[in-house]
C-alpha atoms as a PDB file:
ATOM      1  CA  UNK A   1     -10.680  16.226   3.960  1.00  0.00           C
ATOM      2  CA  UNK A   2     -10.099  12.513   3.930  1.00  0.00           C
ATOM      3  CA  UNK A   3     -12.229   9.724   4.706  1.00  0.00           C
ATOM      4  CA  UNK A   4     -10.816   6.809   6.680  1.00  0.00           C
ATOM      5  CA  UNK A   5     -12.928   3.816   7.276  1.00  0.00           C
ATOM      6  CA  UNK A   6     -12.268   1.763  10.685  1.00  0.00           C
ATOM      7  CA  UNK A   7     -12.937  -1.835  10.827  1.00  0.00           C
ATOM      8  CA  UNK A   8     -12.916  -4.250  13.845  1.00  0.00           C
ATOM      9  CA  UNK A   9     -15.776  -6.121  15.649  1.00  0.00           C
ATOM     10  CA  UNK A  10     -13.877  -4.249  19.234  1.00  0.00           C
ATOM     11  CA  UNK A  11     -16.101  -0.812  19.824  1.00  0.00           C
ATOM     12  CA  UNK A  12     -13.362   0.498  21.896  1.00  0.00           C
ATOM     13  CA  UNK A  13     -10.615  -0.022  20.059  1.00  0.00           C
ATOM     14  CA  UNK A  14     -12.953   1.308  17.224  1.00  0.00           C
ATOM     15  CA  UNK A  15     -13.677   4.477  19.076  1.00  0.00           C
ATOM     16  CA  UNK A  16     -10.450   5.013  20.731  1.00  0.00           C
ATOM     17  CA  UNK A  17      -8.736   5.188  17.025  1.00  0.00           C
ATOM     18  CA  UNK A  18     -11.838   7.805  15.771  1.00  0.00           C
ATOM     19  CA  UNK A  19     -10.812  10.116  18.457  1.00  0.00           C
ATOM     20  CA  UNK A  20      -7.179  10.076  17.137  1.00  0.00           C
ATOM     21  CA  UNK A  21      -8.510  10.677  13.531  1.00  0.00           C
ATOM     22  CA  UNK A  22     -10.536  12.929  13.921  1.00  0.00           C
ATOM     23  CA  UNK A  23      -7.900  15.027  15.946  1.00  0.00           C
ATOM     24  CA  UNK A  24      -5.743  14.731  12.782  1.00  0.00           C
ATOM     25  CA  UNK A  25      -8.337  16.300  10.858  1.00  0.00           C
ATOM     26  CA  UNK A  26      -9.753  13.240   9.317  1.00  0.00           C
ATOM     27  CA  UNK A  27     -13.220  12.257   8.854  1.00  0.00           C
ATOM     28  CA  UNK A  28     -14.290   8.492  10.191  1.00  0.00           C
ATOM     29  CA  UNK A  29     -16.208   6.111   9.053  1.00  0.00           C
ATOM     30  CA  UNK A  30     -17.095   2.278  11.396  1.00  0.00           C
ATOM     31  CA  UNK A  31     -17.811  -0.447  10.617  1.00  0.00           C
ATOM     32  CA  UNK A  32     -17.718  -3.915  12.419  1.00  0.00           C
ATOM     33  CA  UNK A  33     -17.489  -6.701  10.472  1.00  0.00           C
ATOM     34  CA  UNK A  34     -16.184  -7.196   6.718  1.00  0.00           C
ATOM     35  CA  UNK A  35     -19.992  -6.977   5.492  1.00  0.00           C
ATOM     36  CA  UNK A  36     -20.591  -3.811   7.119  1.00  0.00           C
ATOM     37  CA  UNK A  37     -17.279  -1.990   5.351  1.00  0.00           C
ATOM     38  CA  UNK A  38     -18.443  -4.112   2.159  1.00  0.00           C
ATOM     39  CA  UNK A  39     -21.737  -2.114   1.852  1.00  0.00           C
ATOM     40  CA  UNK A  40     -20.324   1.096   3.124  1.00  0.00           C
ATOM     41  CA  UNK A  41     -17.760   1.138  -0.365  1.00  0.00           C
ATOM     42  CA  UNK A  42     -20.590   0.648  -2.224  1.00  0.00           C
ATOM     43  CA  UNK A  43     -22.226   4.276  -1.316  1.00  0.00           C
ATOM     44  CA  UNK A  44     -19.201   6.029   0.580  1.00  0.00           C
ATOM     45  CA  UNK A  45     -16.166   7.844  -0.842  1.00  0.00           C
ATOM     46  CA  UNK A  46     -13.059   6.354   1.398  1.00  0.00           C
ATOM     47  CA  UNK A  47      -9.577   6.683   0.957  1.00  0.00           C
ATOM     48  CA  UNK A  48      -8.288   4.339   3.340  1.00  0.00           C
ATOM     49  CA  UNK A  49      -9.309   1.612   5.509  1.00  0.00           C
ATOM     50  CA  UNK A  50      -7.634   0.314   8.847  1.00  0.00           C
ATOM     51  CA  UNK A  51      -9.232  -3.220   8.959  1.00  0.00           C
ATOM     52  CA  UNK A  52      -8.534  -5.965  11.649  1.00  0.00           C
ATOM     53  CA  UNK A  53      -7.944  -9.438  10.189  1.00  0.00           C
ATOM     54  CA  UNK A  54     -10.270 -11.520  13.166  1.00  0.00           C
ATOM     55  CA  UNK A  55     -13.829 -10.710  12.775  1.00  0.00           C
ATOM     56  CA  UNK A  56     -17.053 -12.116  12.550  1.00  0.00           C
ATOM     57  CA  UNK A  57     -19.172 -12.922   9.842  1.00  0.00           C
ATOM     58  CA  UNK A  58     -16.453 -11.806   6.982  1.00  0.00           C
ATOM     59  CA  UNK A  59     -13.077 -11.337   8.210  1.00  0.00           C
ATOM     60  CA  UNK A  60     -10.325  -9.043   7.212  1.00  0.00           C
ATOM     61  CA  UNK A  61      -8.541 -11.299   4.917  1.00  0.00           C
ATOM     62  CA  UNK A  62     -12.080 -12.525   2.855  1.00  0.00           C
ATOM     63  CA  UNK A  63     -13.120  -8.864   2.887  1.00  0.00           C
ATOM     64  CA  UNK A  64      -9.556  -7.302   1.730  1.00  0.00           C
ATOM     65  CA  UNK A  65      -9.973 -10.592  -1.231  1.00  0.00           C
ATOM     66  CA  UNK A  66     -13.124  -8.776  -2.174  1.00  0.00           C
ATOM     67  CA  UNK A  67     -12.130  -5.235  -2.091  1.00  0.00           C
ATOM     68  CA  UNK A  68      -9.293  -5.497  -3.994  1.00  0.00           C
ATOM     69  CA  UNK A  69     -11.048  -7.093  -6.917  1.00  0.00           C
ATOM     70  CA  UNK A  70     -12.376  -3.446  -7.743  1.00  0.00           C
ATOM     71  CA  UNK A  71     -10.461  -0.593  -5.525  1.00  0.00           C
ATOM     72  CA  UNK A  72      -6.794   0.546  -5.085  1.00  0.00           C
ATOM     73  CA  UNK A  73      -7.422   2.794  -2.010  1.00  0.00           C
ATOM     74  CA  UNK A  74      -4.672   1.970   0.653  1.00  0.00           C
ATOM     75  CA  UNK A  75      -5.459  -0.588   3.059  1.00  0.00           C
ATOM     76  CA  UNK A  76      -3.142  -1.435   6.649  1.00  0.00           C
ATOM     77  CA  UNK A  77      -4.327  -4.257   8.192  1.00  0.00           C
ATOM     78  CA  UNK A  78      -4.471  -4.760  12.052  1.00  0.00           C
ATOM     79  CA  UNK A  79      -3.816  -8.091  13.860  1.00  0.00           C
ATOM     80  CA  UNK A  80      -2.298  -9.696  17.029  1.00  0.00           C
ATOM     81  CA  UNK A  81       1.093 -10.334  18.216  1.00  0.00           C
ATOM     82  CA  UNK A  82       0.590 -13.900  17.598  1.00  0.00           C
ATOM     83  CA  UNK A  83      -1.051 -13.616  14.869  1.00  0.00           C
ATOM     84  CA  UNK A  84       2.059 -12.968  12.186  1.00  0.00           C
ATOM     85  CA  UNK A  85       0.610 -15.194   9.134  1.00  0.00           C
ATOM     86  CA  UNK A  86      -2.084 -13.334   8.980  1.00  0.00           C
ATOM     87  CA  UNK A  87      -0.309 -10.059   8.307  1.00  0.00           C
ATOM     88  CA  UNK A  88       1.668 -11.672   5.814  1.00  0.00           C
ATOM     89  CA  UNK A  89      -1.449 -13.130   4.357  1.00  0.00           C
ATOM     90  CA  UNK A  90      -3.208  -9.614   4.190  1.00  0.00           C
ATOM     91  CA  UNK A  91       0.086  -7.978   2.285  1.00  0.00           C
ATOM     92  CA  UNK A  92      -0.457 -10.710  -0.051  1.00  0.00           C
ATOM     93  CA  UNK A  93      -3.588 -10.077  -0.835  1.00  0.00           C
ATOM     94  CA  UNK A  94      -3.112  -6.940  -1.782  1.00  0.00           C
ATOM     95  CA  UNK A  95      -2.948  -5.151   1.861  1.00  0.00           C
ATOM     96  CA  UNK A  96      -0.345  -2.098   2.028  1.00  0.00           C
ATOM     97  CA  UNK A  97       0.445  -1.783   5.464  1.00  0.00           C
ATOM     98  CA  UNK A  98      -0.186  -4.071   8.876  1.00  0.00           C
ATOM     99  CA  UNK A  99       0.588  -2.495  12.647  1.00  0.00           C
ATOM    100  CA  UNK A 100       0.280  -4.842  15.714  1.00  0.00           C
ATOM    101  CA  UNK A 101      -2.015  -5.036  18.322  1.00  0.00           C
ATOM    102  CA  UNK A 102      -1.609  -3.662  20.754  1.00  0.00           C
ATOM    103  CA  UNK A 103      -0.508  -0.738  19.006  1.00  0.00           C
ATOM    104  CA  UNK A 104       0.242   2.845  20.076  1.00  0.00           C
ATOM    105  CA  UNK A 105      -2.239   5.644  18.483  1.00  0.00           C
ATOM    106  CA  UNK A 106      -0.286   7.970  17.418  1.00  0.00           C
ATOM    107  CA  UNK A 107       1.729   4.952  15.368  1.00  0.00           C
ATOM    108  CA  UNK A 108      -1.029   4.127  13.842  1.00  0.00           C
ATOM    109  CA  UNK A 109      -1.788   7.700  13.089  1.00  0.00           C
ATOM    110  CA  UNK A 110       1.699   8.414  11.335  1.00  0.00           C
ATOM    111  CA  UNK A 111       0.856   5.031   9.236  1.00  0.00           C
ATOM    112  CA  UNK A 112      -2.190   6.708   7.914  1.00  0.00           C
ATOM    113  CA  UNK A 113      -0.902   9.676   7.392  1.00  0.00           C
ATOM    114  CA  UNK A 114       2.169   8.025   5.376  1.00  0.00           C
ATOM    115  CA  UNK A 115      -0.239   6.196   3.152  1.00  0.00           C
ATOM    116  CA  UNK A 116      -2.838   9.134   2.619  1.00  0.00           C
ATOM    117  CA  UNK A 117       0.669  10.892   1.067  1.00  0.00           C
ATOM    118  CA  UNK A 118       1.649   7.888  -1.003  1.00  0.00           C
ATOM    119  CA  UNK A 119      -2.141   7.851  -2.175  1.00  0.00           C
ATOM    120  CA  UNK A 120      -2.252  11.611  -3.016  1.00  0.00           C
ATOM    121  CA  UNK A 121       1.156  10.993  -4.770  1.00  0.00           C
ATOM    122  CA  UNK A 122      -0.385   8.640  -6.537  1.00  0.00           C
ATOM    123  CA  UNK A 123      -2.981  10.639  -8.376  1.00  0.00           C
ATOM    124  CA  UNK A 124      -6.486   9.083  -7.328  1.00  0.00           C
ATOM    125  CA  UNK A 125      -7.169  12.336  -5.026  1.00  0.00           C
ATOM    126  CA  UNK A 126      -5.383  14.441  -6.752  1.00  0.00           C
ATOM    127  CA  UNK A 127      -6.401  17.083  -9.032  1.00  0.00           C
ATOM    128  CA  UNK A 128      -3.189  18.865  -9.471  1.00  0.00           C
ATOM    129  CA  UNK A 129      -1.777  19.730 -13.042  1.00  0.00           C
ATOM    130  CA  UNK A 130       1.730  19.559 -14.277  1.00  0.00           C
ATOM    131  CA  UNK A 131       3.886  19.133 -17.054  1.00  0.00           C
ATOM    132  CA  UNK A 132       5.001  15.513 -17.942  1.00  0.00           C
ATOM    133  CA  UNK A 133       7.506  13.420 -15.996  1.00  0.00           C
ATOM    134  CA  UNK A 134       8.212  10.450 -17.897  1.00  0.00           C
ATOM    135  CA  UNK A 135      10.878   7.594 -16.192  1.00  0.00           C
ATOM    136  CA  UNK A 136      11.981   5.329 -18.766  1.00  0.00           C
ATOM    137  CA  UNK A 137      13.843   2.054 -18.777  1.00  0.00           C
ATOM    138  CA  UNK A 138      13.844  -0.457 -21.637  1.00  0.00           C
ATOM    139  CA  UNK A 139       9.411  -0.631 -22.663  1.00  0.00           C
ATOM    140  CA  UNK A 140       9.033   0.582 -18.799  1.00  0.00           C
ATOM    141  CA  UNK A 141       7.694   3.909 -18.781  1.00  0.00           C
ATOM    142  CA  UNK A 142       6.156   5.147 -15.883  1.00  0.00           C
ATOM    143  CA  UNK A 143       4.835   9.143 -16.741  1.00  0.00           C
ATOM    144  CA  UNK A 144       4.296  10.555 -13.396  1.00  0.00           C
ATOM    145  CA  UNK A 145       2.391  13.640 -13.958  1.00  0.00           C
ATOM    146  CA  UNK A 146      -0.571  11.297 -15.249  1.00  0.00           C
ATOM    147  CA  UNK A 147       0.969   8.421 -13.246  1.00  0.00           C
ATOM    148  CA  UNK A 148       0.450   6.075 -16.144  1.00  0.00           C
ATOM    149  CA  UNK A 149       2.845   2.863 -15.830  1.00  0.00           C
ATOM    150  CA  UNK A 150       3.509   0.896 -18.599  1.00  0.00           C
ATOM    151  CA  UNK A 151       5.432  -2.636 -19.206  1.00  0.00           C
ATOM    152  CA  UNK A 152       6.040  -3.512 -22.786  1.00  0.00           C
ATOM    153  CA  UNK A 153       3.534  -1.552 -24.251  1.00  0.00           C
ATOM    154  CA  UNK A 154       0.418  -2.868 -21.846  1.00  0.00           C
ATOM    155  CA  UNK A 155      -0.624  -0.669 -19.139  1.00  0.00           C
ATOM    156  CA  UNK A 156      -0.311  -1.691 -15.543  1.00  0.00           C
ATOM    157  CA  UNK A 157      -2.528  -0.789 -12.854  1.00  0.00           C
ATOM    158  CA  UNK A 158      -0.472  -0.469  -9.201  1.00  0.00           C
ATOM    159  CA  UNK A 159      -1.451   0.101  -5.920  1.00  0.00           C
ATOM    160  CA  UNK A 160      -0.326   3.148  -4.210  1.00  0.00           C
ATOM    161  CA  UNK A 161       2.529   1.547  -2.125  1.00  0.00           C
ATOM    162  CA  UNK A 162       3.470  -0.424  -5.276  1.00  0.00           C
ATOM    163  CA  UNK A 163       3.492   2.789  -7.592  1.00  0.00           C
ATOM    164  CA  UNK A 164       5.868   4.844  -5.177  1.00  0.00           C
ATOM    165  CA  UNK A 165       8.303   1.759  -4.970  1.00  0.00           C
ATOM    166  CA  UNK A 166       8.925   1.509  -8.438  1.00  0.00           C
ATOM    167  CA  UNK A 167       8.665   5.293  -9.034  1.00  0.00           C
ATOM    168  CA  UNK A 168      11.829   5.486  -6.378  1.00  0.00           C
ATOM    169  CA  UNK A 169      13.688   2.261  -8.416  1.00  0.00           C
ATOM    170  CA  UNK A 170      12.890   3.412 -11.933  1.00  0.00           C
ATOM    171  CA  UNK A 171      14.268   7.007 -10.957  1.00  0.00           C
ATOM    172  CA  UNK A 172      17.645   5.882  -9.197  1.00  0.00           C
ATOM    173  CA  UNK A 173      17.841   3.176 -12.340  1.00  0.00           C
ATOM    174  CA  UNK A 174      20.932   0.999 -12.005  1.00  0.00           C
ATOM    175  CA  UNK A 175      21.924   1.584  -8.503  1.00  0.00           C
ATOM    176  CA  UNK A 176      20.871  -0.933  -5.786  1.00  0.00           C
ATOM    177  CA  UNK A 177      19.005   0.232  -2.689  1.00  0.00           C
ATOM    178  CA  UNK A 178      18.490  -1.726   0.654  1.00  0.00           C
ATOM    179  CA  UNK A 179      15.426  -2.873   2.027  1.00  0.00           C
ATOM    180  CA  UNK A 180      15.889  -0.429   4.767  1.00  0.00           C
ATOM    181  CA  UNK A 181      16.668   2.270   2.051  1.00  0.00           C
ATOM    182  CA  UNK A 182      13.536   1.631   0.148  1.00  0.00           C
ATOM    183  CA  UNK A 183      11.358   1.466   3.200  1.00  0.00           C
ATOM    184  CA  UNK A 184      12.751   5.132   4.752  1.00  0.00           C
ATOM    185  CA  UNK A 185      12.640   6.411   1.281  1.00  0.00           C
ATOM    186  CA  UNK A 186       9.338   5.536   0.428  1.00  0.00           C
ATOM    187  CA  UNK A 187       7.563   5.200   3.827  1.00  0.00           C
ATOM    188  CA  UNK A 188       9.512   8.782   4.619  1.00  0.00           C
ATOM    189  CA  UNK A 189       9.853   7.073   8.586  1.00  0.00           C
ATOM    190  CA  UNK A 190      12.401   4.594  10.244  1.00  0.00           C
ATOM    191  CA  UNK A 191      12.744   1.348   9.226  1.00  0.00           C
ATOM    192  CA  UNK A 192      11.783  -1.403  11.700  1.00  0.00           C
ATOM    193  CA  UNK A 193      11.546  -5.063  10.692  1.00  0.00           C
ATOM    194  CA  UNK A 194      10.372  -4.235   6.917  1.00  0.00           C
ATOM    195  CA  UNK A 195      11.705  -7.249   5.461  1.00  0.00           C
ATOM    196  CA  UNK A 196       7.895  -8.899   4.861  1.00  0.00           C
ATOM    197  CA  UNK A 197       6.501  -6.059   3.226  1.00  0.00           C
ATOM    198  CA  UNK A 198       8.623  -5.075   1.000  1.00  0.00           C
ATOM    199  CA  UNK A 199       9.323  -8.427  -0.056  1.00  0.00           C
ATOM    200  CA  UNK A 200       5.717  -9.430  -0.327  1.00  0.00           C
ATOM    201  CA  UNK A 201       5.597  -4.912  -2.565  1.00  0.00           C
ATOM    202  CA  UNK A 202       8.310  -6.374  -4.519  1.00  0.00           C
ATOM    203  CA  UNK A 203       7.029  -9.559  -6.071  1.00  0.00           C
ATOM    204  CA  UNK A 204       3.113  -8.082  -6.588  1.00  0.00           C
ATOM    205  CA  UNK A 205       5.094  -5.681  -9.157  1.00  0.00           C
ATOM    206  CA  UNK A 206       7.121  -7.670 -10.282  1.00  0.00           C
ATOM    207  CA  UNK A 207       3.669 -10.368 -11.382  1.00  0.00           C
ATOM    208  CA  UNK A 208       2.204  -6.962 -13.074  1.00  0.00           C
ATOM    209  CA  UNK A 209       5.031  -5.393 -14.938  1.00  0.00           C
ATOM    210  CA  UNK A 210       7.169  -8.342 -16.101  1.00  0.00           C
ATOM    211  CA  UNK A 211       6.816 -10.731 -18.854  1.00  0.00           C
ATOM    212  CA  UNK A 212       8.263 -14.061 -16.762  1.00  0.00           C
ATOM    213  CA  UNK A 213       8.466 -12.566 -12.823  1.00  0.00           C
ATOM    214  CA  UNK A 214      11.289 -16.092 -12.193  1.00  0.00           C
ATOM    215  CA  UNK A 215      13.423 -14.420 -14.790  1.00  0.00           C
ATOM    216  CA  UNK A 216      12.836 -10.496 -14.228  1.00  0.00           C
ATOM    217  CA  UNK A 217      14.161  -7.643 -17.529  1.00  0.00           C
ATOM    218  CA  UNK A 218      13.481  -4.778 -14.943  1.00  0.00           C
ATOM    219  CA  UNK A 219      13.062  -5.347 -11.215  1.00  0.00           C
ATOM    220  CA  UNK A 220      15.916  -7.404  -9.853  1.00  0.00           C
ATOM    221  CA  UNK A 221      17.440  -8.802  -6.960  1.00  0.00           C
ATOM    222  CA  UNK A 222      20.769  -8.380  -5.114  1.00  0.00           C
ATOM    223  CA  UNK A 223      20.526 -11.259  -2.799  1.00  0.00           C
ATOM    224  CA  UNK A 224      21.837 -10.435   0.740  1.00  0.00           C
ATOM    225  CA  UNK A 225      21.993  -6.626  -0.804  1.00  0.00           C
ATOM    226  CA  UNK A 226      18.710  -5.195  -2.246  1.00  0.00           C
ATOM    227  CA  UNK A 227      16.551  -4.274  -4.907  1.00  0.00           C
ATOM    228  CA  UNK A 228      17.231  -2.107  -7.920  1.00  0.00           C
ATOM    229  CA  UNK A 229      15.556  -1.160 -11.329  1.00  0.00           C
ATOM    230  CA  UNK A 230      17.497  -2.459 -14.377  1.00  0.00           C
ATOM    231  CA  UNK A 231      19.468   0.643 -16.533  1.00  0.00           C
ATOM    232  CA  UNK A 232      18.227  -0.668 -20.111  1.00  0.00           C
ATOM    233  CA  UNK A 233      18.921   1.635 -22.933  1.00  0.00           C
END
């Protein structure tokens, strides 16, 4: 059973998401301000956190700045309407998701139970054995059975979100795929105004596997197309 840990300084937004959660199957963890969750990663096992950008003492953006410094769980990041920067401030810092407020639960649900998958995928809660898988292209090698990634003979440590993205690119190698294809294909749901996050997905791994990320050997761009993983032999 999974561990998700809820932050936001609003108890009944707090509590109205734990009884959604827990009716998934998940177990819940609170906490209400960026201190709070902070403390709780020190001593709790979590393997994703829903945290709301505007709160007191440490808000979402210092505290994601601080988590990310030492964990790769899977983060989506809650925020106003209005609030937009933010968002794209929180996928920049390392965040993997965001969902507006006011959002509907069983959104918000599906999110978390997209990123849980992409997490499992991933290999950090999963115990699973299975014979090698190795994608190659050029010195990128990403073996997926021990979902080791490495760029040019150094290793490269990727988020969840990140991993699956390039997993999807490296395996279709040489063909081009549309924001909108990425998102479905990755995400596994419809595609609705992804252009931010995949953008903001796209250029993190591009800083960690490439040499000079202006002039890209792997992960290029089809302007006014896509994306798509260089065929090197």
């Amino acid at each position: 059973m999974y561990n998700i840990l809820i932050v936001d300084d609003d108890k009944e937004i707090v509590k109205a998401i734990e009884i959604y959660l827990k009716r998934e199957g998940y177990n819940v963890t609170k906490a209400y301000d960026g201190i709070q969750a902070l403390n709780l990663l020190k001593t709790e096992e979590i393997h994703l956190i829903i945290l709301d950008i505007m709160m007191p003492n440490k808000d979402g953006l210092e505290t994601l700045e601080e988590l990310r410094k030492t964990k790769s769980i899977p983060v989506i990041v809650t925020s106003a309407k209005s609030e937009d920067y933010d968002k794209i401030a929180g996928l920049e810092l390392g965040a993997d998701d965001y969902i507006t407020k006011p959002f509907n639960p069983l959104e918000l649900v599906a999110r978390v139970n997209a990123n849980i998958r992409r997490y499992v995928k991933l290999g950090n809660i999963n115990t699973e054995n299975s014979d090698d898988k190795i994608y190659k292209t050029g010195e990128l090698i990403i073996n997926d059975s021990t979902k080791k990634v490495v760029a040019d003979g150094k290793e490269i440590k990727l988020t969840a979100t990140e991993y699956n993205i390039l997993l999807f690119l490296l395996k279709n190698k040489g063909k081009v795929f549309s924001i909108t294809e990425i998102y479905e294909n990755v995400w596994n749901e419809n595609c609705i105004a992804a252009e931010n996050i995949i953008a903001v997905h796209i250029r993190h791994i591009r800083e960690k596997i490439e040499i000079n990320p202006k002039d890209p050997k792997y992960l290029k761009v089809m302007w006014g197309i896509g994306y798509k993983v260089e065929n090197i032999k």
